[in-house]
C-alpha atoms as a PDB file:
ATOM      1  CA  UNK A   1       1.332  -8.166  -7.225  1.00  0.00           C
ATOM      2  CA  UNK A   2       2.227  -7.061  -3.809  1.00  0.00           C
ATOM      3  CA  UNK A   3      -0.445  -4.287  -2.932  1.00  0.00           C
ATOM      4  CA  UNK A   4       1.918  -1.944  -1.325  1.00  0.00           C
ATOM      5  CA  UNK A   5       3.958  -2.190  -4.715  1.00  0.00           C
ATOM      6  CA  UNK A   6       0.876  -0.972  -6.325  1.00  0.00           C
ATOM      7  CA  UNK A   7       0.371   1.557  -4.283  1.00  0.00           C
ATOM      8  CA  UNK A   8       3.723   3.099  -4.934  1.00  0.00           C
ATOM      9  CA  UNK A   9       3.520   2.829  -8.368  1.00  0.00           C
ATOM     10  CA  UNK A  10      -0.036   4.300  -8.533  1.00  0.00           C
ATOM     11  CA  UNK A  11       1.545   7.076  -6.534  1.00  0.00           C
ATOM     12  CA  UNK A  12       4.140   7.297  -8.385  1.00  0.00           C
ATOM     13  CA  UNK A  13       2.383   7.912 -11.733  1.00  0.00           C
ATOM     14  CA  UNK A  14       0.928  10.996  -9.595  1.00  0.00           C
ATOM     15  CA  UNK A  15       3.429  12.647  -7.822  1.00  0.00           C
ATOM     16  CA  UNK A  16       4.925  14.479 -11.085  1.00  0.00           C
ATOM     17  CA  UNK A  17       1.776  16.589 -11.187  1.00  0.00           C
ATOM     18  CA  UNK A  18       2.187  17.101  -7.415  1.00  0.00           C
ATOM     19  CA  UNK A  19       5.247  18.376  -7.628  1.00  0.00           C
ATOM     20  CA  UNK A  20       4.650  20.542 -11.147  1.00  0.00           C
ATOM     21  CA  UNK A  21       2.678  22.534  -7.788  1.00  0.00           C
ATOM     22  CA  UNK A  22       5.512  22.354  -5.041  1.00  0.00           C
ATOM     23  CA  UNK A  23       4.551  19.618  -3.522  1.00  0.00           C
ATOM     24  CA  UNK A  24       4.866  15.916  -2.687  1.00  0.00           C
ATOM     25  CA  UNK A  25       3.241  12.613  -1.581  1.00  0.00           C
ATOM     26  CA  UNK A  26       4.486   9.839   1.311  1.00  0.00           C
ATOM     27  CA  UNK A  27       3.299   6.996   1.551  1.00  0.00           C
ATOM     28  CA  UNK A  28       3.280   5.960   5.352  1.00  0.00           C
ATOM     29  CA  UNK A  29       1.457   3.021   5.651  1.00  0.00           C
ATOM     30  CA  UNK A  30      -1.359   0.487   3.896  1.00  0.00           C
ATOM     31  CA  UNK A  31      -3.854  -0.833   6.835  1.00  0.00           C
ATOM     32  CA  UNK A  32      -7.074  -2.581   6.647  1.00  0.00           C
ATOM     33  CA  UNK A  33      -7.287  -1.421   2.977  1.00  0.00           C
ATOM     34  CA  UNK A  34      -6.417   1.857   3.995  1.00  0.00           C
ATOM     35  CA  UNK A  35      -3.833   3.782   2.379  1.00  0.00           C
ATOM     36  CA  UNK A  36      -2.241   6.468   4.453  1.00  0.00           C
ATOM     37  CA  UNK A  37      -0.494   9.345   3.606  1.00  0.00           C
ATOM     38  CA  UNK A  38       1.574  12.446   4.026  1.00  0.00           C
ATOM     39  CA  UNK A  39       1.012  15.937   1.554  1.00  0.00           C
ATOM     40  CA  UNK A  40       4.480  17.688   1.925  1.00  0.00           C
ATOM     41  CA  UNK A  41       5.688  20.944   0.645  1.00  0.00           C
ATOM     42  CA  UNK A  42       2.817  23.359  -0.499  1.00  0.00           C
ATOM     43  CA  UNK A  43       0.316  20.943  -0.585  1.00  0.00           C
ATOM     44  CA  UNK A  44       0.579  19.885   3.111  1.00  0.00           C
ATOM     45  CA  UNK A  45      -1.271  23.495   4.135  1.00  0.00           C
ATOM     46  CA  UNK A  46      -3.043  23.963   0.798  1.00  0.00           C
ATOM     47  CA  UNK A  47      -6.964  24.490   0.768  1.00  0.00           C
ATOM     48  CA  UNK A  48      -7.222  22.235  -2.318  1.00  0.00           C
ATOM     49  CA  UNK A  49      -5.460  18.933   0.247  1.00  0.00           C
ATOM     50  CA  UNK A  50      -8.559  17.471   0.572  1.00  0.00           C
ATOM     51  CA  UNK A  51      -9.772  18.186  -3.088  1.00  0.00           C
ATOM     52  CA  UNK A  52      -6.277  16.403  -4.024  1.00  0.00           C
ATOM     53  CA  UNK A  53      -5.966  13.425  -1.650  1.00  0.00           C
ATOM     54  CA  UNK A  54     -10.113  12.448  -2.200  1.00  0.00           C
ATOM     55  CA  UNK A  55     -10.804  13.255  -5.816  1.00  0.00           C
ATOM     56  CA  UNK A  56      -7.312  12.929  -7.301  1.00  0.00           C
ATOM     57  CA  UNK A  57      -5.150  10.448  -5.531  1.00  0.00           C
ATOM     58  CA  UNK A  58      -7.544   8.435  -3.788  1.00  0.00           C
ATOM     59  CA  UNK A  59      -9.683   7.901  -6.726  1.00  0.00           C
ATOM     60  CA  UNK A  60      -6.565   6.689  -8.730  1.00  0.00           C
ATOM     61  CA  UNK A  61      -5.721   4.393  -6.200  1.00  0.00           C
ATOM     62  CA  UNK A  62      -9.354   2.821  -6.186  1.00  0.00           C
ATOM     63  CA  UNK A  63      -9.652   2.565  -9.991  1.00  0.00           C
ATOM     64  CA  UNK A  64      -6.645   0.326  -9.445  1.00  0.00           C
ATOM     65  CA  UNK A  65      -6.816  -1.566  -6.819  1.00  0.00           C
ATOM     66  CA  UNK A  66      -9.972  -2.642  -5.624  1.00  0.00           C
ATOM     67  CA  UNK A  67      -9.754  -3.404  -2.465  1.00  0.00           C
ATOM     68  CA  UNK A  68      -8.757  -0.366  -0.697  1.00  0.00           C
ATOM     69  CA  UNK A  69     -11.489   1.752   0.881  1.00  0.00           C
ATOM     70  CA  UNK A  70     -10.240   5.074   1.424  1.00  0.00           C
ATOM     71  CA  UNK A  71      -6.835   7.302   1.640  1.00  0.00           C
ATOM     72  CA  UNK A  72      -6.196   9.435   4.504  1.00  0.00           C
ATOM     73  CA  UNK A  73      -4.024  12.310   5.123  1.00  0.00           C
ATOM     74  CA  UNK A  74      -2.319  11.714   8.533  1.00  0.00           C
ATOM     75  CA  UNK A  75      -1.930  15.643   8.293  1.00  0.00           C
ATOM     76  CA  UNK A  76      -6.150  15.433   8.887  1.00  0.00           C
ATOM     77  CA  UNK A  77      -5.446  12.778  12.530  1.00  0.00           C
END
């Protein structure tokens, strides 16, 4: 399966409990096996971001597909 397929449907599985807290996920781009992102709505200035992107949505991504190394908020560039 195409790996940014994956991606979106590992994000996809997510983004319901996202939302459920007024925010979102966007996927922006998969290079080097890493998966960049975007937190919108509440979550884009929230103190839990990191918590959320590294604990949460990062390590759903990696217990699915094993090659990527790390997701990055592009909010944190």
């Amino acid at each position: 399966m195409d790996t940014i397929k994956k991606i979106n449907e590992v994000l996809d599985m997510i983004r319901p409990y996202i939302i459920n807290d007024g925010g979102d996920i966007e996927f922006v781009k998969y290079e080097d096996n890493i998966v960049y992102i975007k937190m919108n709505g509440t979550c884009s200035g929230c103190e839990f971001a990191d918590y959320t992107v590294k604990d949460v949505i990062e390590q759903s991504l990696k217990s699915e597909i094993e090659e990527i190394k790390e997701v990055v908020n592009v909010t944190d560039l």
